[in-house]
Protein backbone atom coordinates (compact mmCIF):
# COMPACT_ATOMS: atom_id res chain seq x y z
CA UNK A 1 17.63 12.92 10.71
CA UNK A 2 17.46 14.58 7.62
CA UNK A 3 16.98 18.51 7.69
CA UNK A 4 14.78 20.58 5.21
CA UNK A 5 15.57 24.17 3.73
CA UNK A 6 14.11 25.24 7.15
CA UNK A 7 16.04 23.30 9.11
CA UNK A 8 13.07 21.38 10.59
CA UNK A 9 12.62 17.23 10.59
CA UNK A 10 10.83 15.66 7.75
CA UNK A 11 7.98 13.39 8.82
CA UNK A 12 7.56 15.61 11.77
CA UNK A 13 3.59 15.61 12.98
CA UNK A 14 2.35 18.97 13.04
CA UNK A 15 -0.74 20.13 15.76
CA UNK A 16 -3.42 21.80 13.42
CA UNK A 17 -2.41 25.49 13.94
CA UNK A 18 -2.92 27.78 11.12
CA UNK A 19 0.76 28.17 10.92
CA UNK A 20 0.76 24.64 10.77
CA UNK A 21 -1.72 24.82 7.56
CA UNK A 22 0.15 27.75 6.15
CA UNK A 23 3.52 25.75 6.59
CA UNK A 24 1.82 22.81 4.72
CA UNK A 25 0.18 24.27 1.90
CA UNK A 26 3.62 26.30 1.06
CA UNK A 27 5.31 23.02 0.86
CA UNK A 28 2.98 21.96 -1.75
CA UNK A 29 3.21 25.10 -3.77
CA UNK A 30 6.96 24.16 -3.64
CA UNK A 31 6.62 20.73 -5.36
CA UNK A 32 6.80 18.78 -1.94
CA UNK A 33 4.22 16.37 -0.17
CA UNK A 34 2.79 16.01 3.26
CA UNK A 35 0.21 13.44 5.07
CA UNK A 36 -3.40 15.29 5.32
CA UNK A 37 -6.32 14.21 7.52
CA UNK A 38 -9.35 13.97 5.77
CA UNK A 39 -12.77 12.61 7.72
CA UNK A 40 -12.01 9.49 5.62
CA UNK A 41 -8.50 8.50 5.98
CA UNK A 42 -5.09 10.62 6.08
CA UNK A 43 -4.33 11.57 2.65
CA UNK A 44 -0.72 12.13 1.24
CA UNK A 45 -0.91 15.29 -0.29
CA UNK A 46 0.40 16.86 -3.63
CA UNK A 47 -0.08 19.76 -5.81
CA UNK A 48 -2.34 18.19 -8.44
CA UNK A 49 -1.48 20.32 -10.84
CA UNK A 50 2.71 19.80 -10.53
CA UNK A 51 3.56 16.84 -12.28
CA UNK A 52 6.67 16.24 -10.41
CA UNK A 53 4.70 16.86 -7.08
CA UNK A 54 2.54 14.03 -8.47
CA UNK A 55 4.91 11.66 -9.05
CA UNK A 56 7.08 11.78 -5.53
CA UNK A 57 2.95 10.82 -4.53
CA UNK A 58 4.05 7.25 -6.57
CA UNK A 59 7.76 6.79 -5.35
CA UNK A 60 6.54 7.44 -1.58
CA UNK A 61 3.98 4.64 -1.71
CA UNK A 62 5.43 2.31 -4.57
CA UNK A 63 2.36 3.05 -5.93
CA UNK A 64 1.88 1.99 -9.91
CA UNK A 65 2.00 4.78 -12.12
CA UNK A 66 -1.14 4.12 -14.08
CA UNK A 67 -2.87 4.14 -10.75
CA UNK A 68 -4.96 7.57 -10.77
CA UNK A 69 -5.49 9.86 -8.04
CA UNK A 70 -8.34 11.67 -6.18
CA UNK A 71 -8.27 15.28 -6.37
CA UNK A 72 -9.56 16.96 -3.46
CA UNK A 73 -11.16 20.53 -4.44
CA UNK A 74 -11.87 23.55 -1.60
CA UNK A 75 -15.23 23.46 -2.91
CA UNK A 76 -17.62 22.22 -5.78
CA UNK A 77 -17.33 25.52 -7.35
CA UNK A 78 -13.85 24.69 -8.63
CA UNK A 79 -15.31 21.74 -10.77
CA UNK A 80 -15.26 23.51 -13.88
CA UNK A 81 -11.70 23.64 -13.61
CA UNK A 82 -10.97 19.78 -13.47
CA UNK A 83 -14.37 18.27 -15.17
CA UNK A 84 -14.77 18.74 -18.79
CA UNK A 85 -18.84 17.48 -18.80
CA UNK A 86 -20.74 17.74 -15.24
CA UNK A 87 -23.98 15.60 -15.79
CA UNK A 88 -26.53 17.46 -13.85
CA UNK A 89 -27.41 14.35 -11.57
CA UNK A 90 -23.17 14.72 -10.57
CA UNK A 91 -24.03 18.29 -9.61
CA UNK A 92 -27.03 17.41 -7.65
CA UNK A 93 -25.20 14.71 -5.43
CA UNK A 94 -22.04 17.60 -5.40
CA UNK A 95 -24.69 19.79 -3.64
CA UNK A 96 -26.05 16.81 -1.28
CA UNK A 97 -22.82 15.22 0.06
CA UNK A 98 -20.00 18.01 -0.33
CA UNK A 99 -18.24 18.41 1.67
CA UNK A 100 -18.03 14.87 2.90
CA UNK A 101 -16.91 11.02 1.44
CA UNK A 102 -18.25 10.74 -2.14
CA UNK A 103 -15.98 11.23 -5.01
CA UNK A 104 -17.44 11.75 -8.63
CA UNK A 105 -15.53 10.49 -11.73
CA UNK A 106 -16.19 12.51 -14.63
CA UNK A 107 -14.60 13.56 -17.58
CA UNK A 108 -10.86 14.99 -17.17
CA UNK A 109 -10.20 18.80 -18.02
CA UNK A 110 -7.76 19.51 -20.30
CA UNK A 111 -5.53 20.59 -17.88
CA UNK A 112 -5.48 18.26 -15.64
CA UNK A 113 -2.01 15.90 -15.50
CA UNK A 114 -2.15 12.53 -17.07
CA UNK A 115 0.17 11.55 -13.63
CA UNK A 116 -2.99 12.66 -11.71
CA UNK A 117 -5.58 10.64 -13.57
CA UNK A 118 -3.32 7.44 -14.74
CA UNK A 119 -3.45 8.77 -18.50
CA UNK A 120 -7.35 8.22 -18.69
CA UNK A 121 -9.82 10.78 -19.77
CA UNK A 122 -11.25 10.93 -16.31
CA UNK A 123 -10.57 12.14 -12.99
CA UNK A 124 -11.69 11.53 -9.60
CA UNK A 125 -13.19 14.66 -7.15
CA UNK A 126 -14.31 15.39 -4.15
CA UNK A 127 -14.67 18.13 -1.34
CA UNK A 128 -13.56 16.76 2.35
CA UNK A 129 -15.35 17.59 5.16
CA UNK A 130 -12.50 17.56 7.38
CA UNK A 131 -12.08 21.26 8.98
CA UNK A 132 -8.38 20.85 8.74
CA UNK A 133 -8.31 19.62 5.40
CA UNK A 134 -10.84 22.14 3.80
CA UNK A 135 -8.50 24.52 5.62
CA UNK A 136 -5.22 23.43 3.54
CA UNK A 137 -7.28 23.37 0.69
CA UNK A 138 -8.46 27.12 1.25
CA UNK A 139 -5.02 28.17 1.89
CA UNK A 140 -3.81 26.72 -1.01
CA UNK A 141 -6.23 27.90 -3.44
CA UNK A 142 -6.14 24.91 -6.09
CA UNK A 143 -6.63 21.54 -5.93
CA UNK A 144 -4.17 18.78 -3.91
CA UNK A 145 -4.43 14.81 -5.23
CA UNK A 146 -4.30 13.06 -1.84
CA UNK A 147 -4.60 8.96 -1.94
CA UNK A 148 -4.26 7.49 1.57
CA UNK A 149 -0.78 8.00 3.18
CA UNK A 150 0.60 3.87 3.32
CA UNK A 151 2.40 1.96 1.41
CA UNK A 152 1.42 0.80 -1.58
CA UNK A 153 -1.24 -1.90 -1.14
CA UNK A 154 -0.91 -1.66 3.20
CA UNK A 155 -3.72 -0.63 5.80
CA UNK A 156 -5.00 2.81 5.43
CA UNK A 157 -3.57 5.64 7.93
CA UNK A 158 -6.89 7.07 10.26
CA UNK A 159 -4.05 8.99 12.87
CA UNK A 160 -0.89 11.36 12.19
CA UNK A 161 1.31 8.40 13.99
CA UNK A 162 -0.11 6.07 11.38
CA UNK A 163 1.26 8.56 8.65
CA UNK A 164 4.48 8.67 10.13
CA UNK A 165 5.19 4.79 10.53
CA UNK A 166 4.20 4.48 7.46
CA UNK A 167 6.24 6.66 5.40
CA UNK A 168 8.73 8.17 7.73
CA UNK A 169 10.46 10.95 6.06
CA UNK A 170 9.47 10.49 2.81
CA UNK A 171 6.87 12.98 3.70
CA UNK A 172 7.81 16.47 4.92
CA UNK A 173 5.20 17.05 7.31
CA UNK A 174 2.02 15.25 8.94
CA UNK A 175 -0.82 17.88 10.05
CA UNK A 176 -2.31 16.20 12.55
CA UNK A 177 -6.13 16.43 12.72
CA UNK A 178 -6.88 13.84 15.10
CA UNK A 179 -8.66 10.12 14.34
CA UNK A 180 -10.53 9.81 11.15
CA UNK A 181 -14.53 10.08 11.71
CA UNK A 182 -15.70 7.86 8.85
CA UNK A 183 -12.10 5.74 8.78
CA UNK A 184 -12.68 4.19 5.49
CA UNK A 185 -12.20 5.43 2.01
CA UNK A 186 -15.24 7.36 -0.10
CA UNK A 187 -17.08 5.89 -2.23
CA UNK A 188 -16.53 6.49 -5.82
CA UNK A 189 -19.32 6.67 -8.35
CA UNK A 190 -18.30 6.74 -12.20
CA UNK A 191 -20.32 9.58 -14.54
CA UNK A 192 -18.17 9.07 -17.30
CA UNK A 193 -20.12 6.60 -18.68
CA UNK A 194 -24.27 6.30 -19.88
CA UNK A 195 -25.24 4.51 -16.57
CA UNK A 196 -23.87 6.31 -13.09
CA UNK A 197 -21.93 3.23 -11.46
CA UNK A 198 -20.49 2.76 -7.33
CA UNK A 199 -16.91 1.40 -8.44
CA UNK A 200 -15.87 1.59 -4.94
CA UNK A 201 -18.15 1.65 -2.05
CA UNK A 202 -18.04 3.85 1.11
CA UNK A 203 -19.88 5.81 3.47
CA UNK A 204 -22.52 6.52 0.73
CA UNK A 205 -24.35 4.37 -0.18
CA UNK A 206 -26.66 3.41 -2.65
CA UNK A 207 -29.67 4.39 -1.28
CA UNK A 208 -28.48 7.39 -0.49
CA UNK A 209 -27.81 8.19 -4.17
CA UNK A 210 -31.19 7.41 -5.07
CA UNK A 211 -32.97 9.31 -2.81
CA UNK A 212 -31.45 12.57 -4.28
CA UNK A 213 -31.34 11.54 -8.20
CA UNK A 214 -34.32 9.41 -8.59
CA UNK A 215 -31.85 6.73 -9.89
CA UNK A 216 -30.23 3.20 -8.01
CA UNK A 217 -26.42 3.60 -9.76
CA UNK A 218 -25.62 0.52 -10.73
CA UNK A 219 -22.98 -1.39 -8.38
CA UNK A 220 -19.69 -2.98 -9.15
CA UNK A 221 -19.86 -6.60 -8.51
CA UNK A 222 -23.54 -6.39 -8.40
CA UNK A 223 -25.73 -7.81 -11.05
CA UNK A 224 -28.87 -6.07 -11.78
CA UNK A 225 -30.70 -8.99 -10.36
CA UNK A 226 -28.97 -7.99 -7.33
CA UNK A 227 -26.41 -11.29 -7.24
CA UNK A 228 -22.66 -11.18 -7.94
CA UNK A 229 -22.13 -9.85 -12.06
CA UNK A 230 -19.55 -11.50 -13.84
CA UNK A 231 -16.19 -9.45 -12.92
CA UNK A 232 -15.06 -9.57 -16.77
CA UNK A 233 -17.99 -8.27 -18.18
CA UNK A 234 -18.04 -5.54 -21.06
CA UNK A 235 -18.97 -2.95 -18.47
CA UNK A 236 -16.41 -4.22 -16.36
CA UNK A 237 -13.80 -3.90 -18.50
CA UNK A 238 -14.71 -0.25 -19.89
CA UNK A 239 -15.31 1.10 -16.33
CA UNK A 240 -12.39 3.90 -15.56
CA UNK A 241 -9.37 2.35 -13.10
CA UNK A 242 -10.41 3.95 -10.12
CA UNK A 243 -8.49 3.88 -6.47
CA UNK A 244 -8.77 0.61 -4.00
CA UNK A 245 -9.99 -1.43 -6.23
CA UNK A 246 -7.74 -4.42 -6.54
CA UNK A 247 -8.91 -7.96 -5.14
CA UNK A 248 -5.66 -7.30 -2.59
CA UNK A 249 -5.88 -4.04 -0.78
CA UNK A 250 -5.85 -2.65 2.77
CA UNK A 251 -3.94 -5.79 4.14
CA UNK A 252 -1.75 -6.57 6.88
CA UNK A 253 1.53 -8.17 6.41
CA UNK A 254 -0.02 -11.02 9.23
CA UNK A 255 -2.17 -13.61 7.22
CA UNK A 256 -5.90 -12.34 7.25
CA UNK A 257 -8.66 -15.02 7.47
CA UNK A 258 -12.41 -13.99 7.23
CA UNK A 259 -14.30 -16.67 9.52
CA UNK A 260 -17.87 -17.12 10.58
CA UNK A 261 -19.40 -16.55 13.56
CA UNK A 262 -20.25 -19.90 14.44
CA UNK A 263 -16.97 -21.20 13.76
CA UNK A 264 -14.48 -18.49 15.41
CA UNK A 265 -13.92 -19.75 18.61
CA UNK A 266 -13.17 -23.59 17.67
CA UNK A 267 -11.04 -22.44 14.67
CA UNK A 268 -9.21 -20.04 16.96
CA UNK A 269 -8.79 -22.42 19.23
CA UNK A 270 -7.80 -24.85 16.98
CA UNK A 271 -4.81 -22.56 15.32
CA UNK A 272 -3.52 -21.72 19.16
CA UNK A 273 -3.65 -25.33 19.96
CA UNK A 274 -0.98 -25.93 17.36
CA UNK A 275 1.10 -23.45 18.66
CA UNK A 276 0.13 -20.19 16.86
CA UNK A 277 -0.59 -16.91 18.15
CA UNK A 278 -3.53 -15.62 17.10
CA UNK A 279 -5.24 -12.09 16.82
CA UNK A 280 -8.76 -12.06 16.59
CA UNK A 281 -11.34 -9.34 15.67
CA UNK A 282 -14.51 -9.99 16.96
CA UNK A 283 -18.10 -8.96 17.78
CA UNK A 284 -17.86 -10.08 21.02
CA UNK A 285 -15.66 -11.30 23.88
CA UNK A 286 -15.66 -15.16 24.19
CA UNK A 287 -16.39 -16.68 28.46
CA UNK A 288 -14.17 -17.49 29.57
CA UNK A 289 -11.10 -15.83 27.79
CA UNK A 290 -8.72 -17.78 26.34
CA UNK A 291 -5.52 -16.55 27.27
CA UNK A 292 -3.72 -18.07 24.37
CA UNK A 293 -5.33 -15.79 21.90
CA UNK A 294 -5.60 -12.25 21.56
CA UNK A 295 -9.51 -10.83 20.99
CA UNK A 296 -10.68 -8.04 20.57
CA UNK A 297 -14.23 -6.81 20.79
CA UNK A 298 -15.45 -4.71 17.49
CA UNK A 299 -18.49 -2.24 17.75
CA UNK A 300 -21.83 -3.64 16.80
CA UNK A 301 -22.63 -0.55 14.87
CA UNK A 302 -21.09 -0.65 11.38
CA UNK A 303 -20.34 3.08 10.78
CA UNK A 304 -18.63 2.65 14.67
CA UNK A 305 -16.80 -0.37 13.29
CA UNK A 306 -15.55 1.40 9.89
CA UNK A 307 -14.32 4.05 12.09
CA UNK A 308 -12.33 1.64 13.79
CA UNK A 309 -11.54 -1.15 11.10
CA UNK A 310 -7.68 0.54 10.04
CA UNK A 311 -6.58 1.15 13.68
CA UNK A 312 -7.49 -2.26 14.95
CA UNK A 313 -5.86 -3.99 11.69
CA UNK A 314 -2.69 -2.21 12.20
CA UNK A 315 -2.73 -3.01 16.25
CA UNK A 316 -3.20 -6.92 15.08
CA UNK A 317 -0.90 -6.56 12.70
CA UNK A 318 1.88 -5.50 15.60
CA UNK A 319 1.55 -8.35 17.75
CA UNK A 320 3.62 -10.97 15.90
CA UNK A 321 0.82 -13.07 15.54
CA UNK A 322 0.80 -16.03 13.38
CA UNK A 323 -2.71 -14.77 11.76
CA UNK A 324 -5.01 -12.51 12.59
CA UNK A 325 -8.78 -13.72 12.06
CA UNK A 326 -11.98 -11.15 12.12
CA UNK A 327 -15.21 -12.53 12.54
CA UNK A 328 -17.77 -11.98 9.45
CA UNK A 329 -20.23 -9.38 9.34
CA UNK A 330 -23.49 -9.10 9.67
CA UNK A 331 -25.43 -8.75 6.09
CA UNK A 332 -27.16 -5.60 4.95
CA UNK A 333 -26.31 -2.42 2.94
CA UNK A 334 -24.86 -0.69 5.85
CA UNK A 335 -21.76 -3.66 6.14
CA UNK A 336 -20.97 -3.20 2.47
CA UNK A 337 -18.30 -1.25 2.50
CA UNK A 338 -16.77 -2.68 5.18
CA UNK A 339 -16.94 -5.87 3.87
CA UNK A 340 -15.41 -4.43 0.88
CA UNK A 341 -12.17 -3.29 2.81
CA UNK A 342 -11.86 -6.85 4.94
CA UNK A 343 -11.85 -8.94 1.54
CA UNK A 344 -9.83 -6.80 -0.21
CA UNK A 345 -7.58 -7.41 2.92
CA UNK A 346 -7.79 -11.12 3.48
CA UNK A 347 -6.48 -11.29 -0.64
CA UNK A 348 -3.59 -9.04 0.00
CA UNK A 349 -2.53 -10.20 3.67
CA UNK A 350 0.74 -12.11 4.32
CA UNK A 351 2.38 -10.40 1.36
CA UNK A 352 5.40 -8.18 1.24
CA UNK A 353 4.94 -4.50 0.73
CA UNK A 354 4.58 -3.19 -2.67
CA UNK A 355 7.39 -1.01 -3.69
């Protein structure tokens, strides 16, 4: 296995001792990257302000260069650093939801890398509220760009193991800081622009955003009727690139069907009577079992289920199925982002890894 300068493994999981954080956050001052939990999903972690740092980030997860990072701050009062213009409704949402899974795009500081922000004039920040994280932030003193730690276009990592799988020793360390509480990605709202617009969603919603700046932001996707908007719209296509937002995203390498509840069981049925193995994500149980097919029973509770949406992917996606179907969800503004993540999925399943 190949050694480091201190003779230790690379892509060795770390428990979250301070030693452990002190270890990790002098690797990044060095130029090196490691996998960092965040409450959203493990992050792989960079010096955001070391180019080169940056761009081992890309070559770890095939990830395209004009992709742009999240830049993960100790605390909102480094902001002036990285932002260039802080609108004072950005600010106010800063003060409601950081730490925690909301990141604000807003106009890039001078100083910040192009490799960090894709060569835009923007950047993406936000304050985790992961203990361990805001720990390796504090040690470090400066801000680390973290995107999840997978493979380009591949299910997010919400454990160390995950982490390691996924990139092996292209990472030097994994700080392990247990499961992920929220277990999908934040939710990024764009200030760069006149009208404050979700361009991915997440934990925060909405709603949520109103209630503290008086304001609905407008929604990608989401006509102000409330319908589907026309994807190549002018605002569409002047909105900053932004992470996770490709049609294919989060997927398994097993083909990913969304199906509805009514039909699950026959069409399940129906793919195992022709001789497939299938996986299937479900509400519920079916009774009897069939033993040809492989359920399992998703929480009811949609912040439960988003906490568990990567983990039960990847197991799926280990059982040399033929396809792997998940029941639809329920409608509502709570479901959003998870329905986000499972048809970003269904696009990109059955592919080969980027990179």
């Amino acid at each position: 296995m190949t050694k480091d300068s201190g003779a230790k493994p690379r892509g060795r999981i770390e428990p979250p001792t301070l030693v452990a954080i002190r270890e990790a956050a002098a690797l990044l001052r060095a130029g090196d990257i490691v996998g960092m939990p965040t409450e959203t999903v493990y992050g792989l972690a960079a010096d955001a302000l070391n180019p080169a740092a940056v761009n081992k980030i890309f070559a770890a997860k095939g990830r395209p260069a004009d992709h742009p990072l999240i830049v993960h701050l100790p605390s909102a009062d480094h902001l002036p650093r990285w932002a260039a213009a802080i609108p004072k409704d950005a600010l106010a949402l800063a003060r409601a939801f950081w730490p925690g899974p909301l990141t604000l795009i807003l106009k890039r500081a001078p100083e910040v890398p192009d490799e960090v922000t894709g060569g835009q004039d923007t950047v993406g920040l936000r304050v985790p509220s992961h203990s361990i994280a805001l720990a390796m932030l504090l040690v470090f003193g400066s801000g680390i760009a973290a995107p999840s730690a997978n493979r380009f276009g591949r299910i997010s990592p919400t454990t160390a193991a995950h982490v390691r799988e996924e990139l092996g020793e292209r990472v030097a360390m994994v700080v392990d800081g247990g499961p992920c509480a929220v277990g999908i990605e934040s939710t990024i709202l764009d200030f760069s622009r006149d009208v404050p617009e979700i361009l991915r969603p997440g934990a925060i919603t909405p709603e949520a955003i109103a209630r503290v700046i008086g304001r609905r932001p407008r929604v990608r996707g989401e006509a102000a009727g409330g319908g589907r908007a026309d994807a190549h719209s002018a605002d569409a296509a002047h909105a900053p690139r932004v992470s996770g937002a490709l049609a294919a995203h989060y997927a398994p390498r097993t083909p990913l069907r969304l199906v509805q509840s009514g039909l699950l069981a026959a069409e399940a049925a129906a793919l195992a009577g022709e001789g497939s193995r299938v996986a299937v994500l479900a509400h519920g149980l079916p009774d009897p079992r069939d033993s040809r097919l492989i359920w399992q029973a998703m929480p009811a509770d949609p912040a439960a289920y988003a906490q568990e949406l990567y983990a039960s992917l990847r197991t799926a996606d280990m059982l040399d199925a033929d396809f792997i179907l998940v029941e639809a969800l329920p409608d509502g503004p709570a479901w959003r982002a998870i329905a986000d993540r499972l048809g970003r999925a269904a696009v990109g399943s059955g592919a080969s890894p980027a990179g």
